[in-house]
C-alpha atoms as a PDB file:
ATOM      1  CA  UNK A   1     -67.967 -20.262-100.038  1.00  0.00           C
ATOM      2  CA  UNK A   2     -68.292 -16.914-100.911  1.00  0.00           C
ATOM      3  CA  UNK A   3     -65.370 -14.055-100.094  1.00  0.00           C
ATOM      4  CA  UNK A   4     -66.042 -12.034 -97.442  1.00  0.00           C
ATOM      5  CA  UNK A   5     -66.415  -7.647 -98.133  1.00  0.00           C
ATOM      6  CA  UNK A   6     -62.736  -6.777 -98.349  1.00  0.00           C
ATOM      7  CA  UNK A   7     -61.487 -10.487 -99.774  1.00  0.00           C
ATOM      8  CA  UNK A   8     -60.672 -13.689 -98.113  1.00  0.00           C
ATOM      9  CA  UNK A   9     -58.056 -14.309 -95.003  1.00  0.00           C
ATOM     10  CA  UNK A  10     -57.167 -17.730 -93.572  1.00  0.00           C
ATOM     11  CA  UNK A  11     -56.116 -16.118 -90.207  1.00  0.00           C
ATOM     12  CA  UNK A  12     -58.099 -13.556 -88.062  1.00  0.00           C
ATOM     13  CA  UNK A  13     -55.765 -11.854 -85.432  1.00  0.00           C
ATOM     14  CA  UNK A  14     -58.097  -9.865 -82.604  1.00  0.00           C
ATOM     15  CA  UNK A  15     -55.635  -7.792 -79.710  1.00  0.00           C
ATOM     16  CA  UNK A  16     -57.857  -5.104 -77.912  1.00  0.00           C
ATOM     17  CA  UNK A  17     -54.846  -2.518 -76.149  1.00  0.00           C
ATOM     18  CA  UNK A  18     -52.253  -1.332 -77.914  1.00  0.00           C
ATOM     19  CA  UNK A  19     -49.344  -3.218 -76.645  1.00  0.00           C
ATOM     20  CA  UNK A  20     -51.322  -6.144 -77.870  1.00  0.00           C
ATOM     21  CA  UNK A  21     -51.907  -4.764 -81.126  1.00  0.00           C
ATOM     22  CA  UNK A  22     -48.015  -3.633 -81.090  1.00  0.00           C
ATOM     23  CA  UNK A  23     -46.534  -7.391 -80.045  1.00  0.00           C
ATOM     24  CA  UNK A  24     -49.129  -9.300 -82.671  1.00  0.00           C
ATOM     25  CA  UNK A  25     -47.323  -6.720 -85.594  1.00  0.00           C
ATOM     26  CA  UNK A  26     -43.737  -7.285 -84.543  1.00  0.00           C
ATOM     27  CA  UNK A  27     -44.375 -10.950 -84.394  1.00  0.00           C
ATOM     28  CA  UNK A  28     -46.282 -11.402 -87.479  1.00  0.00           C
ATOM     29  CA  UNK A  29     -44.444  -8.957 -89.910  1.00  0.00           C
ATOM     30  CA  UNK A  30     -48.233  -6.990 -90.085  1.00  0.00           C
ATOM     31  CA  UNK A  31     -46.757  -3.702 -91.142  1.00  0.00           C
ATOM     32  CA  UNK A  32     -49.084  -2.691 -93.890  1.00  0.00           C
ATOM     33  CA  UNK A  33     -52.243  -0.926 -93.260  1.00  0.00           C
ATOM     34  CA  UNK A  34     -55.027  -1.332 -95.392  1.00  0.00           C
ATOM     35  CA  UNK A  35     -56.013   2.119 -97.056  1.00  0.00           C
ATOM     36  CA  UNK A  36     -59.129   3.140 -95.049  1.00  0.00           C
ATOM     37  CA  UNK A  37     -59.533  -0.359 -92.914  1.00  0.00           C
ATOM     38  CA  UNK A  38     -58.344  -0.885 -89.237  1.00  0.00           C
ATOM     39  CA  UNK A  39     -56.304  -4.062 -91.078  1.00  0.00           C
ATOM     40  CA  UNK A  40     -53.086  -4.630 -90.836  1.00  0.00           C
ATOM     41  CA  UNK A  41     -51.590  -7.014 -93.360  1.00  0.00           C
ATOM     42  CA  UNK A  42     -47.913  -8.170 -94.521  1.00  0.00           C
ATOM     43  CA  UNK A  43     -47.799  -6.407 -97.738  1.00  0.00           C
ATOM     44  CA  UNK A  44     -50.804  -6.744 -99.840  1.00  0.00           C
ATOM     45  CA  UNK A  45     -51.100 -10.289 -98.635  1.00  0.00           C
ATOM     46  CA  UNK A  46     -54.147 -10.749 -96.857  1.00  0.00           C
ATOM     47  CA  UNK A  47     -53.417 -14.447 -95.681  1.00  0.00           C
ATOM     48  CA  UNK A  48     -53.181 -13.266 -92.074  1.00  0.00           C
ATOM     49  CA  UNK A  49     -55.394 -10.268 -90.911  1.00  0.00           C
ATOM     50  CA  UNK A  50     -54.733  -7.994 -87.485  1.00  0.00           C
ATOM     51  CA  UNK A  51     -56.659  -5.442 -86.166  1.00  0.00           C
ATOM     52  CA  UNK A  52     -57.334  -3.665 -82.523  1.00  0.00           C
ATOM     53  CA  UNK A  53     -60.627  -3.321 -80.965  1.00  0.00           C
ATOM     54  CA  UNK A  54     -61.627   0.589 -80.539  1.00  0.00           C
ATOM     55  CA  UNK A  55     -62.853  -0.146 -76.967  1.00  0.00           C
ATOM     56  CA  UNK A  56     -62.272  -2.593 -73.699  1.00  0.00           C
ATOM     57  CA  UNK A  57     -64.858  -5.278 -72.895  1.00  0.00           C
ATOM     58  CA  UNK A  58     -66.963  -7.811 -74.559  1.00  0.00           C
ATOM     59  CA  UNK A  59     -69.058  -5.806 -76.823  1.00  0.00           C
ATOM     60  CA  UNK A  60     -66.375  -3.620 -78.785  1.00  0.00           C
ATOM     61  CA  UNK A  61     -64.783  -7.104 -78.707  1.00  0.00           C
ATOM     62  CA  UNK A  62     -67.997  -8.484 -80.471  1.00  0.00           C
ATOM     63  CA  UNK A  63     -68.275  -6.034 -82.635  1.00  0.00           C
ATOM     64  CA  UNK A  64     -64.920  -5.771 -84.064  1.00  0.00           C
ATOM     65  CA  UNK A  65     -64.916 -10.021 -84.562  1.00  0.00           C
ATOM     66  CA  UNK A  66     -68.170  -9.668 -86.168  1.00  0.00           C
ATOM     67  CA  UNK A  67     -66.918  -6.927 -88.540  1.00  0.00           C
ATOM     68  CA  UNK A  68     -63.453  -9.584 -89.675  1.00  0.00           C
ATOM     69  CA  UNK A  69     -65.716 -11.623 -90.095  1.00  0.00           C
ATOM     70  CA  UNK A  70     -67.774 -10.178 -92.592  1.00  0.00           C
ATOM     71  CA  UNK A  71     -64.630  -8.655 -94.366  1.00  0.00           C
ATOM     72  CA  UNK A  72     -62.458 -10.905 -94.635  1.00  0.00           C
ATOM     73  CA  UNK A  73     -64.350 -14.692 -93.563  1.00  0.00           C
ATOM     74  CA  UNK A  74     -61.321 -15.884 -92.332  1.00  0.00           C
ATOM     75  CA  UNK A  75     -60.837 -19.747 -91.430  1.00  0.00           C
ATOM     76  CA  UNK A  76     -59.220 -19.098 -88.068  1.00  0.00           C
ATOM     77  CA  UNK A  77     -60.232 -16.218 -85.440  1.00  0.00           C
ATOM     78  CA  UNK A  78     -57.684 -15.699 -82.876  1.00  0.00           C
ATOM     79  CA  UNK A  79     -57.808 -13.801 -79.767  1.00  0.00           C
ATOM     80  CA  UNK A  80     -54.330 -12.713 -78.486  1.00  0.00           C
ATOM     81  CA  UNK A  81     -53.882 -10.812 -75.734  1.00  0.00           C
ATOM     82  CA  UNK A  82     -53.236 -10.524 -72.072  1.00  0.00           C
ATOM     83  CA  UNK A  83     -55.305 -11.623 -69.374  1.00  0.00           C
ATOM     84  CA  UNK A  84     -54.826 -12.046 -65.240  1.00  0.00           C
ATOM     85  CA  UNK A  85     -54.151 -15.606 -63.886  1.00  0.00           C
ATOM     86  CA  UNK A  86     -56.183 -16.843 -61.123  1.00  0.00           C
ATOM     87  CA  UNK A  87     -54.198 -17.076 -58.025  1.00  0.00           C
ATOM     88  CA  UNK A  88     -53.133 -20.713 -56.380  1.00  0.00           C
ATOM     89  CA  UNK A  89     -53.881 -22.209 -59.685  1.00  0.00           C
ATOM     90  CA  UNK A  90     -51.058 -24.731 -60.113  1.00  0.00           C
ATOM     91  CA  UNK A  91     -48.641 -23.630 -62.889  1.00  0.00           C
ATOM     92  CA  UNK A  92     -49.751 -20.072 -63.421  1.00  0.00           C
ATOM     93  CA  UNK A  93     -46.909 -17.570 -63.549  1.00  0.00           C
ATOM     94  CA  UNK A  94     -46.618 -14.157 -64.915  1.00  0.00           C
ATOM     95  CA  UNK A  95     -45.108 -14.259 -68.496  1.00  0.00           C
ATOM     96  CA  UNK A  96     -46.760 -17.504 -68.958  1.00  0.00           C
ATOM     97  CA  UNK A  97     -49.382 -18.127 -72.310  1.00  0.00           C
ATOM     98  CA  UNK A  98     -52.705 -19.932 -71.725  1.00  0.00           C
ATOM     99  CA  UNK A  99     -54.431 -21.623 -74.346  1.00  0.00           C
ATOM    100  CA  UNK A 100     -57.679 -22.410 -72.785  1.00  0.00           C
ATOM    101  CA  UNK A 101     -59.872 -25.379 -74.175  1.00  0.00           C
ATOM    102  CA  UNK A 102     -63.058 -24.064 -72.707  1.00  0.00           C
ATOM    103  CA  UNK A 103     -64.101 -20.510 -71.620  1.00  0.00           C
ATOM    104  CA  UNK A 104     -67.029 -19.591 -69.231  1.00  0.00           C
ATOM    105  CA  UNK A 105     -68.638 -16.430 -69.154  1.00  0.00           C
ATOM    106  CA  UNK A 106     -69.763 -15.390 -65.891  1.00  0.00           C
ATOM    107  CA  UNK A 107     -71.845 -12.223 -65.822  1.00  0.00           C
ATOM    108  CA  UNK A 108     -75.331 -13.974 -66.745  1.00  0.00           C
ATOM    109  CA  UNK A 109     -76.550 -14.759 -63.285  1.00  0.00           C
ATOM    110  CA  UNK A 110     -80.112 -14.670 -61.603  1.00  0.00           C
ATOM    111  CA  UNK A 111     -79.613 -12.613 -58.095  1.00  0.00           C
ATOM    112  CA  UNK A 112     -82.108 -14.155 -55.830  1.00  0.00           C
ATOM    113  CA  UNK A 113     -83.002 -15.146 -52.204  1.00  0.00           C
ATOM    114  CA  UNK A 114     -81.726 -18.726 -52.821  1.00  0.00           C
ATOM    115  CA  UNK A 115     -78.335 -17.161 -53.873  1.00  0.00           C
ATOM    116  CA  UNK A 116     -77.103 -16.228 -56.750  1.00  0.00           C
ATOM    117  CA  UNK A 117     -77.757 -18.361 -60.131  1.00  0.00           C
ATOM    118  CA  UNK A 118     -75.766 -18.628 -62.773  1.00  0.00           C
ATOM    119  CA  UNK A 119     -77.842 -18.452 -66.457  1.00  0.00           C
ATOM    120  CA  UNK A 120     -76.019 -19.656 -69.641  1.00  0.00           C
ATOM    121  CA  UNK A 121     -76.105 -17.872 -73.214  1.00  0.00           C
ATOM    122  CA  UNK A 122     -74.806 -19.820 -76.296  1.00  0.00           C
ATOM    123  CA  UNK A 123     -71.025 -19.277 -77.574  1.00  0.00           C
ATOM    124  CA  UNK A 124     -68.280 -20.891 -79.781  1.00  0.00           C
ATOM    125  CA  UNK A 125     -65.769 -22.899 -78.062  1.00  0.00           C
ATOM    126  CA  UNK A 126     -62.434 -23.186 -78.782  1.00  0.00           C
ATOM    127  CA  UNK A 127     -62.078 -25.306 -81.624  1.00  0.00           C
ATOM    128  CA  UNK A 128     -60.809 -28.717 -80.579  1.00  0.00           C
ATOM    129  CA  UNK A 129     -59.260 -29.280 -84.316  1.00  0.00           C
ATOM    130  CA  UNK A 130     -57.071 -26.280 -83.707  1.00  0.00           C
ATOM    131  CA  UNK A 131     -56.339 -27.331 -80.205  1.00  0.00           C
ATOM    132  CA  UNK A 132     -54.948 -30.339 -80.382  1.00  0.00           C
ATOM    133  CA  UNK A 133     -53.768 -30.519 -84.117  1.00  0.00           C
ATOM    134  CA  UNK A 134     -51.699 -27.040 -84.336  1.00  0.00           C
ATOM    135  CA  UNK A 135     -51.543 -25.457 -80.492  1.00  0.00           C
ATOM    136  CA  UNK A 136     -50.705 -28.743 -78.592  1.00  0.00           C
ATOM    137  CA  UNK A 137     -47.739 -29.278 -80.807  1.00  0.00           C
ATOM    138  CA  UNK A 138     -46.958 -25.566 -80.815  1.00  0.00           C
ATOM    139  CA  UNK A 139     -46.304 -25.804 -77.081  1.00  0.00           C
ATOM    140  CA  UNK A 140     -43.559 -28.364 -77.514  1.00  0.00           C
ATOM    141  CA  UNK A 141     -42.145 -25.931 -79.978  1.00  0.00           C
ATOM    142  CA  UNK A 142     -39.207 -22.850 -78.933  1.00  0.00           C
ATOM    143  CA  UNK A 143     -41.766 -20.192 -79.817  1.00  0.00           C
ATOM    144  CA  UNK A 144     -40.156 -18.707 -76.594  1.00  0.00           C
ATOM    145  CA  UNK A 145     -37.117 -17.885 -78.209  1.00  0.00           C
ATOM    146  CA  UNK A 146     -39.406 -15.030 -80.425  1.00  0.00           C
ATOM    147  CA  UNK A 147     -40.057 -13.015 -77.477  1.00  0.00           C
ATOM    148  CA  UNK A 148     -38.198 -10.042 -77.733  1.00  0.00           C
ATOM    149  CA  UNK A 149     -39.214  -7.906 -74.026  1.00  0.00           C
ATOM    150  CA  UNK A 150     -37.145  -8.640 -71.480  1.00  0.00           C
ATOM    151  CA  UNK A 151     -38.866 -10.014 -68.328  1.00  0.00           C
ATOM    152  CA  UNK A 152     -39.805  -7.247 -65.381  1.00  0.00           C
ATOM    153  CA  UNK A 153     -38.279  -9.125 -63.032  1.00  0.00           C
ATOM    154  CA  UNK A 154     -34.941  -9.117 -64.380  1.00  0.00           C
ATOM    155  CA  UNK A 155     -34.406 -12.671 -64.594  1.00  0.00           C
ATOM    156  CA  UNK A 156     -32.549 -14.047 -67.454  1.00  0.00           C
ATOM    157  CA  UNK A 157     -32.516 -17.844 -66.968  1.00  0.00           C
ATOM    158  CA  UNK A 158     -36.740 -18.228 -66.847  1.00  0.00           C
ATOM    159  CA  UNK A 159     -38.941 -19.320 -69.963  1.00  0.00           C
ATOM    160  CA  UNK A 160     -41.861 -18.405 -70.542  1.00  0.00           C
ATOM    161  CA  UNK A 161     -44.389 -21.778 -70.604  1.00  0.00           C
ATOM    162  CA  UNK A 162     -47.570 -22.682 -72.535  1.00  0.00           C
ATOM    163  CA  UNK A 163     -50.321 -23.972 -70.593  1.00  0.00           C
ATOM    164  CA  UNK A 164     -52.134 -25.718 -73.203  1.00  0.00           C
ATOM    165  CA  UNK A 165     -56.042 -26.914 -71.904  1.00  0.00           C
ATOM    166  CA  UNK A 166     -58.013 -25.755 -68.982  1.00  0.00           C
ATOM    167  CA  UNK A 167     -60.426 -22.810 -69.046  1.00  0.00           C
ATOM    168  CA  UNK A 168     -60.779 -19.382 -68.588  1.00  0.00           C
ATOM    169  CA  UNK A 169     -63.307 -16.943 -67.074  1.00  0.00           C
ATOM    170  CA  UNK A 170     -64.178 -14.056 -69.318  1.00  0.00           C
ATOM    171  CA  UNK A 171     -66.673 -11.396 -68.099  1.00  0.00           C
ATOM    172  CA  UNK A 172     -66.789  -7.646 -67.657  1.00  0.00           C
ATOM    173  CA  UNK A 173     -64.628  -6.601 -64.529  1.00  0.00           C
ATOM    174  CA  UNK A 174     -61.194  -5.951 -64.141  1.00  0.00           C
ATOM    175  CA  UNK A 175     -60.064  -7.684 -60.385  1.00  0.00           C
ATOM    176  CA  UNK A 176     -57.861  -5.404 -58.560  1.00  0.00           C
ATOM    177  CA  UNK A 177     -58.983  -5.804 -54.959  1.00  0.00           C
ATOM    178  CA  UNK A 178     -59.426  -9.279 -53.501  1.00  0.00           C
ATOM    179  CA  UNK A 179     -61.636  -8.296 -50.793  1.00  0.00           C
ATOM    180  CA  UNK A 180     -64.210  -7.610 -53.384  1.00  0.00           C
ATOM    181  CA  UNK A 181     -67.085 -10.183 -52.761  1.00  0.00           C
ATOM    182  CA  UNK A 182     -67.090 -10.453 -57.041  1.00  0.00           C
ATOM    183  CA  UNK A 183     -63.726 -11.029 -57.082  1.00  0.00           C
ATOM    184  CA  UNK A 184     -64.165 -14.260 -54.100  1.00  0.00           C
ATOM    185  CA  UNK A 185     -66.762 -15.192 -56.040  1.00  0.00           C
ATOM    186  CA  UNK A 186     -64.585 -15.820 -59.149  1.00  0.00           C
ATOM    187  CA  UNK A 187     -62.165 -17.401 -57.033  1.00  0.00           C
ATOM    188  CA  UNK A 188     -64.816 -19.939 -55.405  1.00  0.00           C
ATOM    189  CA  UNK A 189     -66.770 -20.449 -57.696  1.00  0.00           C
ATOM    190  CA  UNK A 190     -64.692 -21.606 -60.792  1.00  0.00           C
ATOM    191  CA  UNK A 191     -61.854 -24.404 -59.464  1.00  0.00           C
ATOM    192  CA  UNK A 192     -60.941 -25.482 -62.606  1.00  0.00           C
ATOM    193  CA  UNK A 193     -60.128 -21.470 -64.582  1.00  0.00           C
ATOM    194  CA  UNK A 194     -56.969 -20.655 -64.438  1.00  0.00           C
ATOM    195  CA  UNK A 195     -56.923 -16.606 -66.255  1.00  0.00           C
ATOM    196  CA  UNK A 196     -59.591 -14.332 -66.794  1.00  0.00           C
ATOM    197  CA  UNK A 197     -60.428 -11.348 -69.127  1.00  0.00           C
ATOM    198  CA  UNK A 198     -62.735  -9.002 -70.401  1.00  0.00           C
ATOM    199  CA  UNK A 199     -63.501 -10.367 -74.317  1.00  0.00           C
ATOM    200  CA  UNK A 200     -63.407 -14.153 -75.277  1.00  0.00           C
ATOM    201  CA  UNK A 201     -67.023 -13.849 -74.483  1.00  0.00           C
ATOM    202  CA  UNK A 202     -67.717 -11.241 -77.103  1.00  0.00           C
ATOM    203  CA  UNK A 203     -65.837 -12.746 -79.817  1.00  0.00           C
ATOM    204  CA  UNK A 204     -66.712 -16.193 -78.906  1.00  0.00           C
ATOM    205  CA  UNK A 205     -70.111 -14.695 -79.866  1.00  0.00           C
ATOM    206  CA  UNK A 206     -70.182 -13.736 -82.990  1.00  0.00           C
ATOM    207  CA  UNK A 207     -68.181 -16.631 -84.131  1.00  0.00           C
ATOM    208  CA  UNK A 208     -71.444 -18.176 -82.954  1.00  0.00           C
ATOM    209  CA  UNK A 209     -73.496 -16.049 -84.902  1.00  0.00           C
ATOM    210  CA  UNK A 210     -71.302 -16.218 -88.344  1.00  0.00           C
ATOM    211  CA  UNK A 211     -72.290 -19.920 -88.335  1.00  0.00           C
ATOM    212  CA  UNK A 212     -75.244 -19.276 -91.075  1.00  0.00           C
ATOM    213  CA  UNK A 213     -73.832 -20.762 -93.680  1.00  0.00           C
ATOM    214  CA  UNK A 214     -72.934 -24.474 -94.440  1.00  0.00           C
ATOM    215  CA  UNK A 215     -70.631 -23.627 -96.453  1.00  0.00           C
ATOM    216  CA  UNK A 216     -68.639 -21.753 -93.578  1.00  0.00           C
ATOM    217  CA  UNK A 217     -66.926 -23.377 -90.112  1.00  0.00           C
ATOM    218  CA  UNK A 218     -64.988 -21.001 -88.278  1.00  0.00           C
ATOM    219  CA  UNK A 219     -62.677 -21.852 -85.880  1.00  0.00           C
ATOM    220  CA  UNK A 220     -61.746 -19.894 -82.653  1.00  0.00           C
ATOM    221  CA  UNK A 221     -58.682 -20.007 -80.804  1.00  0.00           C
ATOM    222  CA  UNK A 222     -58.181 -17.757 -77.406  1.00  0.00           C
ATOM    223  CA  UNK A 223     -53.930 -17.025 -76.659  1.00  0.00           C
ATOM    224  CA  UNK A 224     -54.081 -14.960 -73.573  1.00  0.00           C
ATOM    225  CA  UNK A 225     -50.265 -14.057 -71.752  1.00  0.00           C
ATOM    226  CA  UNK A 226     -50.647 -13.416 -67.847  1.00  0.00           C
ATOM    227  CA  UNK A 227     -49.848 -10.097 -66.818  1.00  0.00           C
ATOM    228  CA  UNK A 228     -50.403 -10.107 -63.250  1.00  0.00           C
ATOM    229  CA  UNK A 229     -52.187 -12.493 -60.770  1.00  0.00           C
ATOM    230  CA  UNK A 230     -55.966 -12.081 -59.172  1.00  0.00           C
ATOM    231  CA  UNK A 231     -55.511 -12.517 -55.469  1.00  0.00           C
ATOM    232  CA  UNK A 232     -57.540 -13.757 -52.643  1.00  0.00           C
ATOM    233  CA  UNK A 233     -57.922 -11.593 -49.560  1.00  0.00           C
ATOM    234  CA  UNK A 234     -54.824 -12.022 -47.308  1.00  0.00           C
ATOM    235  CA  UNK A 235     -55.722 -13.072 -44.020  1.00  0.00           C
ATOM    236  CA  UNK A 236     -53.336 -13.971 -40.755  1.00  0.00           C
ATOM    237  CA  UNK A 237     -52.280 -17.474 -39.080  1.00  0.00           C
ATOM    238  CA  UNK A 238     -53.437 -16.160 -35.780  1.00  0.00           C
ATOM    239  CA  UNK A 239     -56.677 -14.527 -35.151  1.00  0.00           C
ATOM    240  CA  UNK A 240     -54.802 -12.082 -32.583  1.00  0.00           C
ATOM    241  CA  UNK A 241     -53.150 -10.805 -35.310  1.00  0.00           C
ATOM    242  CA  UNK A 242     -54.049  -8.360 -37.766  1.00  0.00           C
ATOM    243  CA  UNK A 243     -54.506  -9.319 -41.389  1.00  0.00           C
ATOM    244  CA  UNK A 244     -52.224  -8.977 -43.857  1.00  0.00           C
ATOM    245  CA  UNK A 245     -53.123  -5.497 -46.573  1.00  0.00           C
ATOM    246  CA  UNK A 246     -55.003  -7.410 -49.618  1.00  0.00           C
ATOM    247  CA  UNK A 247     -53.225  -7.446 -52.320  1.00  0.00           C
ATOM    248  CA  UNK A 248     -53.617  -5.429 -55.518  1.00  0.00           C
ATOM    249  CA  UNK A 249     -52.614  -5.901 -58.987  1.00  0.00           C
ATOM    250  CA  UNK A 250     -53.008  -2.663 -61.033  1.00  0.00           C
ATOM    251  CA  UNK A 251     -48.984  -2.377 -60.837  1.00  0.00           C
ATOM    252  CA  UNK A 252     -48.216  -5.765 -61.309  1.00  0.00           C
ATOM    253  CA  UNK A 253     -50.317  -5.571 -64.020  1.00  0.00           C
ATOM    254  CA  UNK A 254     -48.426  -2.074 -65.705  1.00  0.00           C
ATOM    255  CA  UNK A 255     -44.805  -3.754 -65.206  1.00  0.00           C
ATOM    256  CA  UNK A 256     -45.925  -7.116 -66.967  1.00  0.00           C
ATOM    257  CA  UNK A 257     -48.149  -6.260 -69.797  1.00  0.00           C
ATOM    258  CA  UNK A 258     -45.427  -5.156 -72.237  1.00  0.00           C
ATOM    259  CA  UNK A 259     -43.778  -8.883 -71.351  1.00  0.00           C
ATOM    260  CA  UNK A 260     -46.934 -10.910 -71.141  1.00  0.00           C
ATOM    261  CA  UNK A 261     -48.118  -9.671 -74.735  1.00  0.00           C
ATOM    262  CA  UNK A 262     -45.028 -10.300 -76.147  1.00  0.00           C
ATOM    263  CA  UNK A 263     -45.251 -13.890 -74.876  1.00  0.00           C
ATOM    264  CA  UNK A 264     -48.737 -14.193 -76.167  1.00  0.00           C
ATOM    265  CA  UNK A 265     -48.211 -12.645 -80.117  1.00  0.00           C
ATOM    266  CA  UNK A 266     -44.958 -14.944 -80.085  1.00  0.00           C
ATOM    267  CA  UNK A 267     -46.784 -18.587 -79.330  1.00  0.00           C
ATOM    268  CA  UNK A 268     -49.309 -17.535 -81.813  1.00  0.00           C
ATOM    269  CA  UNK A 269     -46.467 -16.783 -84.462  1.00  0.00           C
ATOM    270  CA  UNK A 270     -45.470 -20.326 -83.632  1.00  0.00           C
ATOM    271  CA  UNK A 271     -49.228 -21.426 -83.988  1.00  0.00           C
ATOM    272  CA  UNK A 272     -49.795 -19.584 -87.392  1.00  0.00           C
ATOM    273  CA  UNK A 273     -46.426 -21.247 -88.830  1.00  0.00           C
ATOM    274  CA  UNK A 274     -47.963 -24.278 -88.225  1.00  0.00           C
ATOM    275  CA  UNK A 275     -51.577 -23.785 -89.684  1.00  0.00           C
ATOM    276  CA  UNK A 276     -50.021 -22.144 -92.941  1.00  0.00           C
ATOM    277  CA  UNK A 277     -47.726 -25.647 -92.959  1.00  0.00           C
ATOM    278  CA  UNK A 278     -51.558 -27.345 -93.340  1.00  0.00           C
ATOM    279  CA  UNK A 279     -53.350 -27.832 -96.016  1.00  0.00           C
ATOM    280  CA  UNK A 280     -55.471 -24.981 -97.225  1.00  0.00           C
ATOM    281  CA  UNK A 281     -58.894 -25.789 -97.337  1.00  0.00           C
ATOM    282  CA  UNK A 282     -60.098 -22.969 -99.488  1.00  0.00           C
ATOM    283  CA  UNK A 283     -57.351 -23.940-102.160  1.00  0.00           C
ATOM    284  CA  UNK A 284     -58.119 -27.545-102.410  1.00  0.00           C
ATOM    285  CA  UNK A 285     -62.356 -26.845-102.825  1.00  0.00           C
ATOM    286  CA  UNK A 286     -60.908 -23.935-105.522  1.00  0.00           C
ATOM    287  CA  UNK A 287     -59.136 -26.588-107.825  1.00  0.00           C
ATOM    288  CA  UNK A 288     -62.426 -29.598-107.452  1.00  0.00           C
ATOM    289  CA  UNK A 289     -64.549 -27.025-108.098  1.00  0.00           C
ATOM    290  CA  UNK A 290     -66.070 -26.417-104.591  1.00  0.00           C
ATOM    291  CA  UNK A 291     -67.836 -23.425-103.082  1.00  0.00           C
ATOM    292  CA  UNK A 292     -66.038 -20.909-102.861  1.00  0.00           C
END
């Protein structure tokens, strides 16, 4: 297989805001800029690759994975970050990680008098291989014990836990007010999501797309620590009664991110200490004489 632009990385580390981008560095040692790149790096090595999206949303998110991609054709793409968890979902808690196995994206619909349709577009998965070979395990592991931010709440006796499997929502809205008819919708319409955010979509796309070689097999992981919860609309017991205010997030959200980032860029420290523990693929075609 041939080297991407700037070289050749084994791991692809995608955070769109800055405390992302911050968290991911501490956790990884990523210190060293790349003269005249967006890369971060541990020293010159370029093993493990970070880098922040300019922009919010899927397609500054698609761009930037399609750009790694190119540069460096790394063998895993992660996306760490935070991301709200859906409210009533069983096990959901803010400060926890989710590691979904399957992502939906939720913004192609058909509006129409029969209701409204939902339209698919092809996208990369999460890669089962990395699922249940490196993240599974890494769940079992303390990777708690690297999170440096101390918990909003105050609370000294809680751990953080990974919630390895079940899916996540990713479209182009931030949920703040749960009597939003978009936000009910999510709610509804998607039993089995548990977070939601604003990117997987994007890079989960051009992972897609970089599949035009056979030579080259991606793999995309999604690490996503909640930082605050999407509600439902509040309503009374008693229909005398007046309804409870709905419930906004925007400063759960402020007080948690710091936390829930942490949490995130510290499982996937734990996940990347396992992956460079594997085999290298690259290495082993090197020395038969493989592609390289």
């Amino acid at each position: 297989m041939s080297k991407g632009r700037r070289g050749t990385a084994r791991f692809a580390v995608l955070t769109i805001i800055g405390d992302e981008f911050d968290a991911v560095c501490s956790a990884l040692g990523t210190s060293s800029n790349l003269d005249g790149t967006p890369y971060y790096l541990r020293g010159d090595d370029t093993t493990v690759v970070v880098r922040q999206a300019s922009e919010r949303s899927q397609v500054p998110a698609m761009g930037m994975a399609q750009e790694v991609l190119e540069d460096f054709r790394p063998e895993v793409v992660a996306l760490v970050g935070i991301a709200g968890g859906l409210e009533g979902r069983d096990g959901v808690h803010l400060g926890d990680v989710v590691i979904p196995s399957y992502v939906h994206y939720v913004e192609f619909r058909k509006l129409t008098g029969a209701g409204d349709l939902r339209r698919y577009v092809a996208f990369d998965q999460p890669s089962k291989s990395i699922l249940e070979c490196f993240a599974h395990p890494a769940c079992r592991d303390a990777w708690h014990t690297g999170v440096t931010v101390s918990r909003p709440d105050g609370s000294t006796g809680t751990s953080p836990q990974a919630l390895y499997g079940g899916s996540l929502a990713t479209g182009e809205k931030i949920y703040g007010d749960p009597s939003h008819e978009e936000q009910q919708l999510l709610l509804t319409s998607l039993p089995d999501a548990i977070a939601v955010d604003m990117e997987s979509y994007g890079v989960a796309r051009a992972v897609f797309e970089s599949r035009n070689n056979v030579n080259y097999n991606p793999r995309l992981v999604v690490v996503r620590g909640i930082s605050d919860l999407v509600h439902r609309d509040s309503v009374s017991g008693s229909s005398t009664e007046q309804p409870e205010p709905a419930v906004e997030n925007s400063e759960e959200r402020r007080q948690w991110r710091p936390y829930a980032a942490a949490t995130a860029a510290a499982f996937t420290a734990a996940l990347i200490a396992r992956l460079e523990r594997s085999s290298n693929p690259r290495a082993a075609s090197t020395s038969t004489g493989g592609p390289q």
